[in-house]
N, C-alpha and C. Protein backbone atom coordinates (compact mmCIF):
# COMPACT_ATOMS: atom_id res chain seq x y z
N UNK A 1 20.52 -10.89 26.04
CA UNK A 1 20.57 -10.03 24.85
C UNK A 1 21.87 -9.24 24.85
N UNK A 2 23.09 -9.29 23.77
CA UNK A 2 23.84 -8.57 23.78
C UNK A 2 23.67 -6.88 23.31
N UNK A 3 24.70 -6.37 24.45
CA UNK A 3 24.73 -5.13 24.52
C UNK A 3 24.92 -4.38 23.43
N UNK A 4 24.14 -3.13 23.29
CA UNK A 4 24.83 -2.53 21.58
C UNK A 4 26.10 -1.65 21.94
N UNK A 5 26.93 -1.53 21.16
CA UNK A 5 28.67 -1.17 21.39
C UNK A 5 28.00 0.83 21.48
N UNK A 6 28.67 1.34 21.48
CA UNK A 6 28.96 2.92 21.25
C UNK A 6 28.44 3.58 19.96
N UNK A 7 29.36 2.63 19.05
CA UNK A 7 29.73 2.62 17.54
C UNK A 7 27.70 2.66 17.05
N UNK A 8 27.02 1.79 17.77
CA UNK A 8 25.90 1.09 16.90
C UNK A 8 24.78 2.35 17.82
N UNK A 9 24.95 2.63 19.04
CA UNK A 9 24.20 3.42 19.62
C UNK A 9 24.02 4.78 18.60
N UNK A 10 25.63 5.00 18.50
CA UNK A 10 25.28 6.81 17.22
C UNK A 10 24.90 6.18 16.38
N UNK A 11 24.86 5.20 15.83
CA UNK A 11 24.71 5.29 14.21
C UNK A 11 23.00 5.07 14.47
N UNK A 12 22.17 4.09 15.22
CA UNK A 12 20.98 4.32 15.48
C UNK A 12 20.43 5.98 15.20
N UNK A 13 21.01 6.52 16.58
CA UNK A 13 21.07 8.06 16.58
C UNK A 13 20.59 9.32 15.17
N UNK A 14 21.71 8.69 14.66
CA UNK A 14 21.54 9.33 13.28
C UNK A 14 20.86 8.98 12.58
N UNK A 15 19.98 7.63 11.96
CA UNK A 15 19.41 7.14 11.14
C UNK A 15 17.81 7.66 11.61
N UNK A 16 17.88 8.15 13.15
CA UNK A 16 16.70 8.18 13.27
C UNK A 16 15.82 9.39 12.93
N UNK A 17 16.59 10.32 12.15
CA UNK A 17 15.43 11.83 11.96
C UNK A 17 15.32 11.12 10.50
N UNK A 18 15.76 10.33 9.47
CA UNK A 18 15.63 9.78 8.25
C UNK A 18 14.17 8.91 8.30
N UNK A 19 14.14 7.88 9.46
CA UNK A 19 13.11 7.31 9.42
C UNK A 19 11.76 8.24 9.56
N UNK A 20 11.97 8.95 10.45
CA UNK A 20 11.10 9.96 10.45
C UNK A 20 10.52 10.70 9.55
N UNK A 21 11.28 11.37 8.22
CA UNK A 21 10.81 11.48 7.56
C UNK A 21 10.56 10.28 6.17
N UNK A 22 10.09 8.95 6.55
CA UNK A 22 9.91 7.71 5.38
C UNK A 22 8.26 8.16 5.42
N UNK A 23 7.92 7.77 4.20
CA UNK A 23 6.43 8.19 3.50
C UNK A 23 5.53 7.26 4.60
N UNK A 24 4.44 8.22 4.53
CA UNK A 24 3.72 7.80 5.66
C UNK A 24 2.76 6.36 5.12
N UNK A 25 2.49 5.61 6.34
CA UNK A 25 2.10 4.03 5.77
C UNK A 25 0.57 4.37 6.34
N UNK A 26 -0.32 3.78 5.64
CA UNK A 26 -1.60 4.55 5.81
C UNK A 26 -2.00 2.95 6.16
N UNK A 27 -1.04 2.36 6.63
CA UNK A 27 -2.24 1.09 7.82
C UNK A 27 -1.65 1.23 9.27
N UNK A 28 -0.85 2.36 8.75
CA UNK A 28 -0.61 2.43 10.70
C UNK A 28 0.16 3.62 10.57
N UNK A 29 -1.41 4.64 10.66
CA UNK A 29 -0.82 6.58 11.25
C UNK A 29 -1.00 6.35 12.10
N UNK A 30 -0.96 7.96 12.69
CA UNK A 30 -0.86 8.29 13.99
C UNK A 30 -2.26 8.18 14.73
N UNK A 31 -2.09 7.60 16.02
CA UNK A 31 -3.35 7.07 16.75
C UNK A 31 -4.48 8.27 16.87
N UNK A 32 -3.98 9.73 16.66
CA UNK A 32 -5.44 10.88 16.34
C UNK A 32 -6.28 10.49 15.27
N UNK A 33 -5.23 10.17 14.48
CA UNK A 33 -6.04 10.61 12.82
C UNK A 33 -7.04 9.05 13.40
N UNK A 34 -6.75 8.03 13.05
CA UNK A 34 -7.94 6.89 13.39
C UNK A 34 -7.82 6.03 12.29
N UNK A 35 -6.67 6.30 11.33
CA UNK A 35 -7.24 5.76 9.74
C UNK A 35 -7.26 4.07 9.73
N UNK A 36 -8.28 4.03 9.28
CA UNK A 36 -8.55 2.17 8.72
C UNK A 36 -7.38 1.40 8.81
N UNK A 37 -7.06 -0.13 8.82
CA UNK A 37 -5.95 -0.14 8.57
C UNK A 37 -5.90 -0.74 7.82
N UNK A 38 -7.01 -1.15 7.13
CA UNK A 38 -7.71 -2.22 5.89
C UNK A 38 -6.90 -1.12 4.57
N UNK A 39 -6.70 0.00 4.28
CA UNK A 39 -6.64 0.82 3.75
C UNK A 39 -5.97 -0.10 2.34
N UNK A 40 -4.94 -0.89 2.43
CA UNK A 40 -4.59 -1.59 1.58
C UNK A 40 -3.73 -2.47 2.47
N UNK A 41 -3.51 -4.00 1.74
CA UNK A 41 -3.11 -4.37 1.90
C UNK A 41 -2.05 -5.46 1.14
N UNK A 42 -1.53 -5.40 0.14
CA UNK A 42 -0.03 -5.79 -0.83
C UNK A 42 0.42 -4.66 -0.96
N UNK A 43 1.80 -4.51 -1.67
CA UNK A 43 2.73 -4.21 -1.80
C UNK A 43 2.53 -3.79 -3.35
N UNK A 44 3.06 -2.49 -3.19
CA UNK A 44 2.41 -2.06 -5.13
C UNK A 44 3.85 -2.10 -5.65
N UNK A 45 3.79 -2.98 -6.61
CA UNK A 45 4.75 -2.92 -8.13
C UNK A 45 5.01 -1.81 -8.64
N UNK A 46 6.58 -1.57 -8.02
CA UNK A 46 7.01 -0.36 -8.62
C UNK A 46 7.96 -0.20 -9.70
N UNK A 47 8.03 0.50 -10.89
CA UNK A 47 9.13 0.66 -12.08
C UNK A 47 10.17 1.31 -11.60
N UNK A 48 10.21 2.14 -10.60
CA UNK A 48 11.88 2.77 -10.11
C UNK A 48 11.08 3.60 -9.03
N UNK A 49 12.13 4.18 -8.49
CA UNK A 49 12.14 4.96 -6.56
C UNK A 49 13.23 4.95 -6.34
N UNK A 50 14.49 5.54 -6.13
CA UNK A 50 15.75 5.36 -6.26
C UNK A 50 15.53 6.75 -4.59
N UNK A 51 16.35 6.61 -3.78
CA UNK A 51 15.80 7.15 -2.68
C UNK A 51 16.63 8.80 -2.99
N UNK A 52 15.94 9.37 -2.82
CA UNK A 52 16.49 11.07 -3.03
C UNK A 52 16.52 11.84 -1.67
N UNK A 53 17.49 13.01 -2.25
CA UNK A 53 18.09 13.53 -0.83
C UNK A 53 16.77 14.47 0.04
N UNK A 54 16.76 14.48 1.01
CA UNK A 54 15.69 15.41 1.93
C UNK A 54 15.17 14.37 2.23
N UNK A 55 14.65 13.30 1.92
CA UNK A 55 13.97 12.02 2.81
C UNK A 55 12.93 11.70 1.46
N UNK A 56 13.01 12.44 0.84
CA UNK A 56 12.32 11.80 -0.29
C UNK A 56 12.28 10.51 -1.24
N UNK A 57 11.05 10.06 -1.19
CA UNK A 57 11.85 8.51 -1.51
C UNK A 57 10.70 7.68 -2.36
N UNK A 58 9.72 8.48 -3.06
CA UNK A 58 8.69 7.94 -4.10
C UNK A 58 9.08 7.27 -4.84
N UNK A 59 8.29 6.34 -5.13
CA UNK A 59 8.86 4.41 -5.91
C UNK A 59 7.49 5.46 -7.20
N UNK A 60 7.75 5.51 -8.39
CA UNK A 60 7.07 5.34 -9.71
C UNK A 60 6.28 4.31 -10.08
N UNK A 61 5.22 4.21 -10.54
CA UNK A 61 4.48 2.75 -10.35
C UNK A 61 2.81 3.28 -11.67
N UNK A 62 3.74 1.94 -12.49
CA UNK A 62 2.99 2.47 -13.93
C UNK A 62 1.65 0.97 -14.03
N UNK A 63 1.78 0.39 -12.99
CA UNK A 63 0.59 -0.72 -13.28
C UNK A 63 -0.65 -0.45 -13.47
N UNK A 64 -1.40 0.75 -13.13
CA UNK A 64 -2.45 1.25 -13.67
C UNK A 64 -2.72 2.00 -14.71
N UNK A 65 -1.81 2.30 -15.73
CA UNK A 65 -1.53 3.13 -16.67
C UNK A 65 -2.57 2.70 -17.51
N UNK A 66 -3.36 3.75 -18.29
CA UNK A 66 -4.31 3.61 -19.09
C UNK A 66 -5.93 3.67 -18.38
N UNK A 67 -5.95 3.53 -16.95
CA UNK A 67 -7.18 3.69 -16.15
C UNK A 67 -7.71 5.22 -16.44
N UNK A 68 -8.93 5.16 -16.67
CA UNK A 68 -9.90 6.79 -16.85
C UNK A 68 -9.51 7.32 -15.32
N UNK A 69 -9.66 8.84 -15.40
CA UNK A 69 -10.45 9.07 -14.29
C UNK A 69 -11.42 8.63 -13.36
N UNK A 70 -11.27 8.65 -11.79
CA UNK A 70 -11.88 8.29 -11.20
C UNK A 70 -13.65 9.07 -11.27
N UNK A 71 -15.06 8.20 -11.04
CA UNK A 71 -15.94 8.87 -11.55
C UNK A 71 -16.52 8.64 -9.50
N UNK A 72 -15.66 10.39 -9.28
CA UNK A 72 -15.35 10.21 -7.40
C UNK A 72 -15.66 11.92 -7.17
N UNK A 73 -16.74 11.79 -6.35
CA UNK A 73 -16.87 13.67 -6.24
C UNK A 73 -16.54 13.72 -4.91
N UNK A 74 -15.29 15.21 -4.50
CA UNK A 74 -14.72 15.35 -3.67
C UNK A 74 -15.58 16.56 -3.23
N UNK A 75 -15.34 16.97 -2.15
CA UNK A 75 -16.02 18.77 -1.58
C UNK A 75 -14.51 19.28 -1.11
N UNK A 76 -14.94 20.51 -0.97
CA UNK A 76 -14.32 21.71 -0.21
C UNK A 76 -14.42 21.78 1.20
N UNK A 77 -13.47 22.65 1.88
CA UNK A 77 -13.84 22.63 3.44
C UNK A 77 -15.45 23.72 3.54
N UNK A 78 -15.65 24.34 2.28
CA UNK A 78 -16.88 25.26 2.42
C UNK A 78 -17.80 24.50 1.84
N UNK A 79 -17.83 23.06 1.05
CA UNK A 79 -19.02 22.52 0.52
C UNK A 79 -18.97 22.13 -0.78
N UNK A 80 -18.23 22.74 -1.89
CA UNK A 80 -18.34 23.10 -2.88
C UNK A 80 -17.86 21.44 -3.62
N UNK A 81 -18.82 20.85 -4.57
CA UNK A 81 -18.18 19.46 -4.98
C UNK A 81 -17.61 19.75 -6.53
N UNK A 82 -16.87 18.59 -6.32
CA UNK A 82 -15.74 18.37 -7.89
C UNK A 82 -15.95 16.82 -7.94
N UNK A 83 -16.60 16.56 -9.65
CA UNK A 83 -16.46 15.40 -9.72
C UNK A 83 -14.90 15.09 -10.62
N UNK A 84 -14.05 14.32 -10.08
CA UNK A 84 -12.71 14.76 -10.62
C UNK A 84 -12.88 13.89 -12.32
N UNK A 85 -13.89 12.80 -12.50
CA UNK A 85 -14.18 12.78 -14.24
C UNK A 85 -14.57 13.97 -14.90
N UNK A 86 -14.98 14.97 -14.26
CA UNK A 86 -15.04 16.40 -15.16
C UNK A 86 -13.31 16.56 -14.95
N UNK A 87 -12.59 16.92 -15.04
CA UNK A 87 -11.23 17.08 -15.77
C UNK A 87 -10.44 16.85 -16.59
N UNK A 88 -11.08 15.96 -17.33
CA UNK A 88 -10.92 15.26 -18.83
C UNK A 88 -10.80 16.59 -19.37
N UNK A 89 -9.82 16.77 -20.05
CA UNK A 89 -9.16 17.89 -21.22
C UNK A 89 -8.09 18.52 -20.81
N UNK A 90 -7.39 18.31 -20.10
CA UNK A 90 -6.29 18.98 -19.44
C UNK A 90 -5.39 17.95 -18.49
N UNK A 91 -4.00 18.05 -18.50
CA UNK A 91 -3.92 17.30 -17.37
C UNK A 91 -3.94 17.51 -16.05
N UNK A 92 -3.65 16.19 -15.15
CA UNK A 92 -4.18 16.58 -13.74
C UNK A 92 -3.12 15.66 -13.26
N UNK A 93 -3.17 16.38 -12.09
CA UNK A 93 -2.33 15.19 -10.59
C UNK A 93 -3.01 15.51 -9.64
N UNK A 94 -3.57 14.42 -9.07
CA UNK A 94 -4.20 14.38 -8.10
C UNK A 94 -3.35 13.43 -6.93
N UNK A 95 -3.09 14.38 -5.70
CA UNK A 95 -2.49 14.34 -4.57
C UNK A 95 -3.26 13.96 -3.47
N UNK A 96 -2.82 12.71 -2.47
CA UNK A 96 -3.69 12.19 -1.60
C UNK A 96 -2.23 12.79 -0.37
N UNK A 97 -2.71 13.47 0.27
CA UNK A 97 -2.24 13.71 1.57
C UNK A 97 -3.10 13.83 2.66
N UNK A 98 -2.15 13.92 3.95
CA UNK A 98 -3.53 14.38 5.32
C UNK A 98 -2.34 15.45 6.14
N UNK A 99 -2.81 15.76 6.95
CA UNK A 99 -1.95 17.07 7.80
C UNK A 99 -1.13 16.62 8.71
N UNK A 100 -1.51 15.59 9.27
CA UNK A 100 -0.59 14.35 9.99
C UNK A 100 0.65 13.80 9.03
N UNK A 101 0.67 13.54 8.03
CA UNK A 101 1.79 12.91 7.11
C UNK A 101 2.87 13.83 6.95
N UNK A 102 3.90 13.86 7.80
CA UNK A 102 5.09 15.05 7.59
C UNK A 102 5.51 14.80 5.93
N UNK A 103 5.74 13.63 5.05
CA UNK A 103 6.03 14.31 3.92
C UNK A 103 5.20 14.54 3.22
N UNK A 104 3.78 14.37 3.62
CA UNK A 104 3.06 15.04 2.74
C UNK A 104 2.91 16.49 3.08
N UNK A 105 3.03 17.14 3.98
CA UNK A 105 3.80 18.44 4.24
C UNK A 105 4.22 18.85 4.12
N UNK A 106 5.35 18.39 3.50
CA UNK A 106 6.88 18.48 2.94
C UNK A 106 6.84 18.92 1.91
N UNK A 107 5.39 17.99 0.76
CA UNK A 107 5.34 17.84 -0.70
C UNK A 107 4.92 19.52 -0.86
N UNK A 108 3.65 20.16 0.30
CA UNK A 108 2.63 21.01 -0.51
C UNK A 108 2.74 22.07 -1.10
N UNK A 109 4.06 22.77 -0.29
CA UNK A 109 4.78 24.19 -0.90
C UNK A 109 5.09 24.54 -1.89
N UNK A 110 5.48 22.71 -2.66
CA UNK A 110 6.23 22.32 -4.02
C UNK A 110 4.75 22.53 -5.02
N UNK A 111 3.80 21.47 -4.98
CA UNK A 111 2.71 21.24 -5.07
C UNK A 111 2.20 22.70 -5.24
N UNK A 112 2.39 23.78 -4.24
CA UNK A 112 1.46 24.93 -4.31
C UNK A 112 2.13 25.20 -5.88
N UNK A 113 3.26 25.58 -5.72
CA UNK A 113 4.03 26.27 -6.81
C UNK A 113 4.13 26.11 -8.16
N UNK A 114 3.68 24.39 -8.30
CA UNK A 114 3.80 23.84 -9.99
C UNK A 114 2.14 23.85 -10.26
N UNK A 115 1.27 24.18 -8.95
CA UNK A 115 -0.30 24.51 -9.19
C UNK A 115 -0.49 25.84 -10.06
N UNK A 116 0.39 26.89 -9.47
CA UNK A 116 0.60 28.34 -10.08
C UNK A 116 1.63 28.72 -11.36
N UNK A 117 1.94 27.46 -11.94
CA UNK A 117 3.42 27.41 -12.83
C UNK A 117 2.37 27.25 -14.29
N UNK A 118 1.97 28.36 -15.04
CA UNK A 118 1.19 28.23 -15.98
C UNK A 118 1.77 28.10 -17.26
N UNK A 119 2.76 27.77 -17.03
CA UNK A 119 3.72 27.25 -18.56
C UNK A 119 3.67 25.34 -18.43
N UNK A 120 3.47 25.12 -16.95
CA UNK A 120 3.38 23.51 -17.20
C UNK A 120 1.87 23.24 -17.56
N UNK A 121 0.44 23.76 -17.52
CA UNK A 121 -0.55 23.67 -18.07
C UNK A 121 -0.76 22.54 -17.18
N UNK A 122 -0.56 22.24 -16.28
CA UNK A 122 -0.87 20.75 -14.86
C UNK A 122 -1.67 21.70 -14.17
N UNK A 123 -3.04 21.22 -13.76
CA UNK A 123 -3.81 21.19 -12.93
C UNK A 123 -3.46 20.41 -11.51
N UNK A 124 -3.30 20.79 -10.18
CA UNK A 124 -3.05 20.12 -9.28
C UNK A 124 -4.32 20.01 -8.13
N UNK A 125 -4.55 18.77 -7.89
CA UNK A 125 -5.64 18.88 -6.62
C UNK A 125 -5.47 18.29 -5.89
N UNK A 126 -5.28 18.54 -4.78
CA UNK A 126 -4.61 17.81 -3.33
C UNK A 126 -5.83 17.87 -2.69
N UNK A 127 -5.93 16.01 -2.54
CA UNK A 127 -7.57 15.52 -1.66
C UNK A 127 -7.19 15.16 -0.44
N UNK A 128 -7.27 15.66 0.77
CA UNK A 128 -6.69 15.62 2.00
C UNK A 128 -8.01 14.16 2.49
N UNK A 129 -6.96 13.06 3.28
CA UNK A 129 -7.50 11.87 3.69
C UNK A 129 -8.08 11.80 5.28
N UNK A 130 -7.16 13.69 5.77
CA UNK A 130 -8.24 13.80 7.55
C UNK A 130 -9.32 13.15 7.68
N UNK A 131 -9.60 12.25 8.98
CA UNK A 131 -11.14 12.09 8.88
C UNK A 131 -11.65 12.99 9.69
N UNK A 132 -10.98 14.24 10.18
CA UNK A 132 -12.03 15.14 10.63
C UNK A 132 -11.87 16.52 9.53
N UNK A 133 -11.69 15.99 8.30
CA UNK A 133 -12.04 16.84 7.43
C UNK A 133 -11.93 18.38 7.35
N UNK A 134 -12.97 19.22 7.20
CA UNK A 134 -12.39 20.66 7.38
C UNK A 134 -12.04 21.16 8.32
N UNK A 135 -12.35 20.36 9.81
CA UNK A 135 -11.79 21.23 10.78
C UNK A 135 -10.22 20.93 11.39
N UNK A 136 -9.97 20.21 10.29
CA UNK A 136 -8.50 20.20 10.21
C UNK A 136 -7.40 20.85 9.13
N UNK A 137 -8.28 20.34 7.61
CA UNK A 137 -7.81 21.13 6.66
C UNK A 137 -7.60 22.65 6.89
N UNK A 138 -8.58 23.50 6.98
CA UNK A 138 -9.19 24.62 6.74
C UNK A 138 -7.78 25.25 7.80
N UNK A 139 -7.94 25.04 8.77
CA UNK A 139 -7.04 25.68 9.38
C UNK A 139 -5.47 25.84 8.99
N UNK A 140 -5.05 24.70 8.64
CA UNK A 140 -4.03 24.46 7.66
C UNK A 140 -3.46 24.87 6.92
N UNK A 141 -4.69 25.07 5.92
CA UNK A 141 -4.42 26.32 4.30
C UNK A 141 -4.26 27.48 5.28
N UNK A 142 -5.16 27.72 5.92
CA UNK A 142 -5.19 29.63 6.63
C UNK A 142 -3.48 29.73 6.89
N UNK A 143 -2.92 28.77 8.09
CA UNK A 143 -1.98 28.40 8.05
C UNK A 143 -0.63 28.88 7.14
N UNK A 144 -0.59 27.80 6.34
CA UNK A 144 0.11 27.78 5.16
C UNK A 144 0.06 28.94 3.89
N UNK A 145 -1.15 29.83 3.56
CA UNK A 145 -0.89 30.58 3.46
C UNK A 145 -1.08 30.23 1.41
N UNK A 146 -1.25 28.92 1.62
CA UNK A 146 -1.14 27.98 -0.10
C UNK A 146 -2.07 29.56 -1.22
N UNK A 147 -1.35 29.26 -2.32
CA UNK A 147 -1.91 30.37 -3.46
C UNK A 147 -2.82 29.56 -3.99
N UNK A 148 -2.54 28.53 -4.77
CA UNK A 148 -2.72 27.82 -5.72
C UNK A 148 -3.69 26.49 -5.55
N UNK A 149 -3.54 26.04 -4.24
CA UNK A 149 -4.02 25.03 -4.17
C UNK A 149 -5.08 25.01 -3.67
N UNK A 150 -6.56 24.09 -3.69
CA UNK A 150 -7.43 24.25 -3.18
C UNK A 150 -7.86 22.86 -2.29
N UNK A 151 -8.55 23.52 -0.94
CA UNK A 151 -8.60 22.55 0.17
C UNK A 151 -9.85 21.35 -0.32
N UNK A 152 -9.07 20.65 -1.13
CA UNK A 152 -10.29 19.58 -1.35
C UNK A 152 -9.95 18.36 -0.18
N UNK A 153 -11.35 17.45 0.52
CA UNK A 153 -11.07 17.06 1.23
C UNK A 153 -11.83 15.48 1.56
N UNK A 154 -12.03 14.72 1.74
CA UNK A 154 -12.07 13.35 1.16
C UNK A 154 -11.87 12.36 3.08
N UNK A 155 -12.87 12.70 3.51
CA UNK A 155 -12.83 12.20 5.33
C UNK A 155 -13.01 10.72 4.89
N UNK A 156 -13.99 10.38 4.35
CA UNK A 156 -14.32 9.18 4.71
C UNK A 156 -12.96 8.00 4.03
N UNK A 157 -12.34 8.92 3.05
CA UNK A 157 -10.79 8.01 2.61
C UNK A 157 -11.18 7.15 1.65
N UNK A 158 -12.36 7.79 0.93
CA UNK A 158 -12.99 6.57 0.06
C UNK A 158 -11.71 6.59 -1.28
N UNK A 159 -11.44 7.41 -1.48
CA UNK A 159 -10.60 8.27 -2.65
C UNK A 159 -9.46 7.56 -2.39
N UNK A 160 -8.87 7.48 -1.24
CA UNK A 160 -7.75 6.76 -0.53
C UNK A 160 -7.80 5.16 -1.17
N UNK A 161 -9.49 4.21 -0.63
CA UNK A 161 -9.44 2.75 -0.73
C UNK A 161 -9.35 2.60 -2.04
N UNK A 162 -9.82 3.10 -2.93
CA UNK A 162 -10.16 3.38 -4.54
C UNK A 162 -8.57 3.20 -5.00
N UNK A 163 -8.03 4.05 -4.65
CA UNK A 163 -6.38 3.86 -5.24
C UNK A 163 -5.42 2.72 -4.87
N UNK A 164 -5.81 2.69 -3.09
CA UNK A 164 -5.23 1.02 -2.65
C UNK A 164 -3.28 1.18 -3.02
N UNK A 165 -3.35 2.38 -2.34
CA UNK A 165 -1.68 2.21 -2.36
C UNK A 165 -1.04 1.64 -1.37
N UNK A 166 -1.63 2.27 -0.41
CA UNK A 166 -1.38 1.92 1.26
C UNK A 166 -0.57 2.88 1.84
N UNK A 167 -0.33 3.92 0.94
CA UNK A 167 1.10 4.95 1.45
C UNK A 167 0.34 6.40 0.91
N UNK A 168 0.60 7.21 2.00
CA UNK A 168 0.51 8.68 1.90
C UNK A 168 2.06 9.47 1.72
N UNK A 169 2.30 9.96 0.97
CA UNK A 169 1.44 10.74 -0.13
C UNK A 169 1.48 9.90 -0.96
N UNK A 170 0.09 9.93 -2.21
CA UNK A 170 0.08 9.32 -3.62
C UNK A 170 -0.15 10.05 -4.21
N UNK A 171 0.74 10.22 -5.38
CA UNK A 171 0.50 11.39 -6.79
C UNK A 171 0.08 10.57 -8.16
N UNK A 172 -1.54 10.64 -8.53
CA UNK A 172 -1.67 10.13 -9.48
C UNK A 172 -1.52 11.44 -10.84
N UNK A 173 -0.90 11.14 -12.00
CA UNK A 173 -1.05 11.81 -13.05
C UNK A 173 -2.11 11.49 -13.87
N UNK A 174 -2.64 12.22 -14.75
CA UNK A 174 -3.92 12.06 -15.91
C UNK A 174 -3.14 13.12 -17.13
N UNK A 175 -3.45 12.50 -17.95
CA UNK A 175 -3.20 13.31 -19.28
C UNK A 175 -4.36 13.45 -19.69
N UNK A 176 -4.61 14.73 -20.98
CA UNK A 176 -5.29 15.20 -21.08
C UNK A 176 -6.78 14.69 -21.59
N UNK A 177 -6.84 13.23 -22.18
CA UNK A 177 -7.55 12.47 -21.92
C UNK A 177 -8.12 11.83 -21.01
N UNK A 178 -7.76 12.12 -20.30
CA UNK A 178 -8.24 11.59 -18.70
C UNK A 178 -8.19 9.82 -17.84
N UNK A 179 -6.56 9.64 -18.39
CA UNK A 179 -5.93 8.36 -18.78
C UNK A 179 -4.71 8.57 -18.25
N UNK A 180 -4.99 7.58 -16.45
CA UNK A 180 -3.81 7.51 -15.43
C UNK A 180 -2.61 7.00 -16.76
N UNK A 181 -1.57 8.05 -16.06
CA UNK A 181 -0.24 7.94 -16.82
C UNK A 181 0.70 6.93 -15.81
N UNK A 182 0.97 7.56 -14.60
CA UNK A 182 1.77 6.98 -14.00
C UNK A 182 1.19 7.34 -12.26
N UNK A 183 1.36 6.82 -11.27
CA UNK A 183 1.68 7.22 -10.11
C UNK A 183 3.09 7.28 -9.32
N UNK A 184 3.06 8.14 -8.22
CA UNK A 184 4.32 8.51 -7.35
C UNK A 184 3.86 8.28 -5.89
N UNK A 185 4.14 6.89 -5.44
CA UNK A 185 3.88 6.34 -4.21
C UNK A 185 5.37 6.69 -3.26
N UNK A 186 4.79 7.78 -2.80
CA UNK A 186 5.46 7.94 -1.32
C UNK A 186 5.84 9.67 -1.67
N UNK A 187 6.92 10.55 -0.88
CA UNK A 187 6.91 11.81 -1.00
C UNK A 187 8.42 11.79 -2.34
N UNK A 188 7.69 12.94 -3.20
CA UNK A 188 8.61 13.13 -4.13
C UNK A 188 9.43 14.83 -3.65
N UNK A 189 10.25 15.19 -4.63
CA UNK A 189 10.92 16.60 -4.90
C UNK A 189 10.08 17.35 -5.97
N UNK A 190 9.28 17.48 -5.84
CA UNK A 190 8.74 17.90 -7.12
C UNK A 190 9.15 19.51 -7.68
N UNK A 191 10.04 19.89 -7.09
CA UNK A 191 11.04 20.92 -7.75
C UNK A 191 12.32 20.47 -7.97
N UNK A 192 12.67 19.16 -8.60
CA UNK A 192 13.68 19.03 -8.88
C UNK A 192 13.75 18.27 -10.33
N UNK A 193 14.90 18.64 -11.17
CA UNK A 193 14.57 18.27 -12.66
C UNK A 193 13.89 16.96 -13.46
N UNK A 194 13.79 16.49 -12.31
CA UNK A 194 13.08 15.03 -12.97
C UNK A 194 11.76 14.84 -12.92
N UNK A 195 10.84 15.93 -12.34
CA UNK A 195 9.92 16.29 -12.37
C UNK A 195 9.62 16.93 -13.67
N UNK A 196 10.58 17.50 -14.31
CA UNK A 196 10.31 17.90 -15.41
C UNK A 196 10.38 16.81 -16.74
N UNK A 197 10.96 15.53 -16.22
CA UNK A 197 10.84 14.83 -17.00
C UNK A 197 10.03 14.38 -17.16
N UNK A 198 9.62 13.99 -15.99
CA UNK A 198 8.21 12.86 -15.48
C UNK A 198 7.05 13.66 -16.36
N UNK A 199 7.00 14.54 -16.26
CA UNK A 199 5.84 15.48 -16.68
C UNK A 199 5.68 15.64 -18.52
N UNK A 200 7.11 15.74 -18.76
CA UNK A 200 7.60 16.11 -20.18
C UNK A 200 6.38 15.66 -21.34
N UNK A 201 5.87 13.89 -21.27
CA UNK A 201 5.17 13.82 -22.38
C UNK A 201 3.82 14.09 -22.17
N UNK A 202 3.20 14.03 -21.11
CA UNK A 202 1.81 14.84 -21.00
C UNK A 202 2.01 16.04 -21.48
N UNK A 203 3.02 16.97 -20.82
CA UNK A 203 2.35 18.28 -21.20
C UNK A 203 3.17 18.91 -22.65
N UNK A 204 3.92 17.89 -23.16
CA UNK A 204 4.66 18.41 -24.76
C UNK A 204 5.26 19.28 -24.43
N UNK A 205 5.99 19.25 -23.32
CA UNK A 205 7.26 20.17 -23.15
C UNK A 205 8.49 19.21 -23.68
């Protein structure tokens, strides 16, 4: 096997805190979490993902466009259930992360903030895919300190197989009919202006 030169050793070097943060592949996390690896398996058809700076690198992916709401009841780390087909009249994004996924970590601060942004009229609910559920979440939010967002939480990953992306984070949108607009497979910027685009014809801004 030939030797790698100097030249190829740094450049490895450097490429490697980038990989680190690439969207997490939900058929092969980290050996705690345990997740399935059935979780999906093709490759989802994407309309654009153009790779953005911070490691962000969500592919747009409109092949489900026109799907209802999912008819999928999530709980709280205290109990409390949401069937997310009650959200019909408003729009929604519903966020699949777990506490293990560094960019879905990355996403939630953003996520907290456009949850509390009451001029965009977006409802946000981030369904965490832990399979040890609140006693991972819960600590998390305490943690983090989140305003806006609430610890909904989804162990068994059913919410996860249902969508069949294969990648954490997934951001599905709903308009106010309750009629997937688009999804955002992998970690986005969601404070940066194209978020305001993305968003623009749901909410008639």
């Amino acid at each position: 096997m030939p030797k790698l030169s100097s030249r190829s050793v740094k450049a490895l070097v450097l490429i490697a805190p980038l990989l680190a943060l690439a969207a997490c592949d939900r058929q092969s996390p980290q050996p705690a979490q345990g997740e399935a690896s059935a979780a999906a398996s093709g490759e989802v058809a994407a309309t654009g993902g153009e790779v953005q700076p911070g490691g962000f690198n969500g592919r747009l992916d409109i092949a489900s466009r026109g799907t209802p709401l999912p008819d999928f009841t999530i709980t709280d780390t205290a109990g409390k259930k949401l069937n997310l087909a009650s959200l019909k009249g408003k729009p929604v994004l519903i966020n699949l992360w777990a506490t293990w996924c560094g960019p879905c970590v990355l996403e939630m601060p953003m996520l907290d903030k456009m949850a509390g942004d009451g001029e965009k009229g977006l409802r946000v609910v981030t369904v965490s895919q832990d399979m040890q559920g609140a006693a991972k979440v819960a600590p998390f939010f305490a943690e983090k300190k989140f305003v806006h967002l609430e610890p909904w939480i989804d162990p068994k990953n059913d919410l996860g197989f249902k969508y069949n992306t294969g990648e954490l984070p997934t951001s599905v949108l709903y308009d106010a009919a309750g009629k997937e607009v688009w999804r955002m497979i992998g970690a986005h910027d969601w404070s940066n202006p194209r978020t305001d685009a993305l968003l623009a014809d749901v909410l008639g801004k």
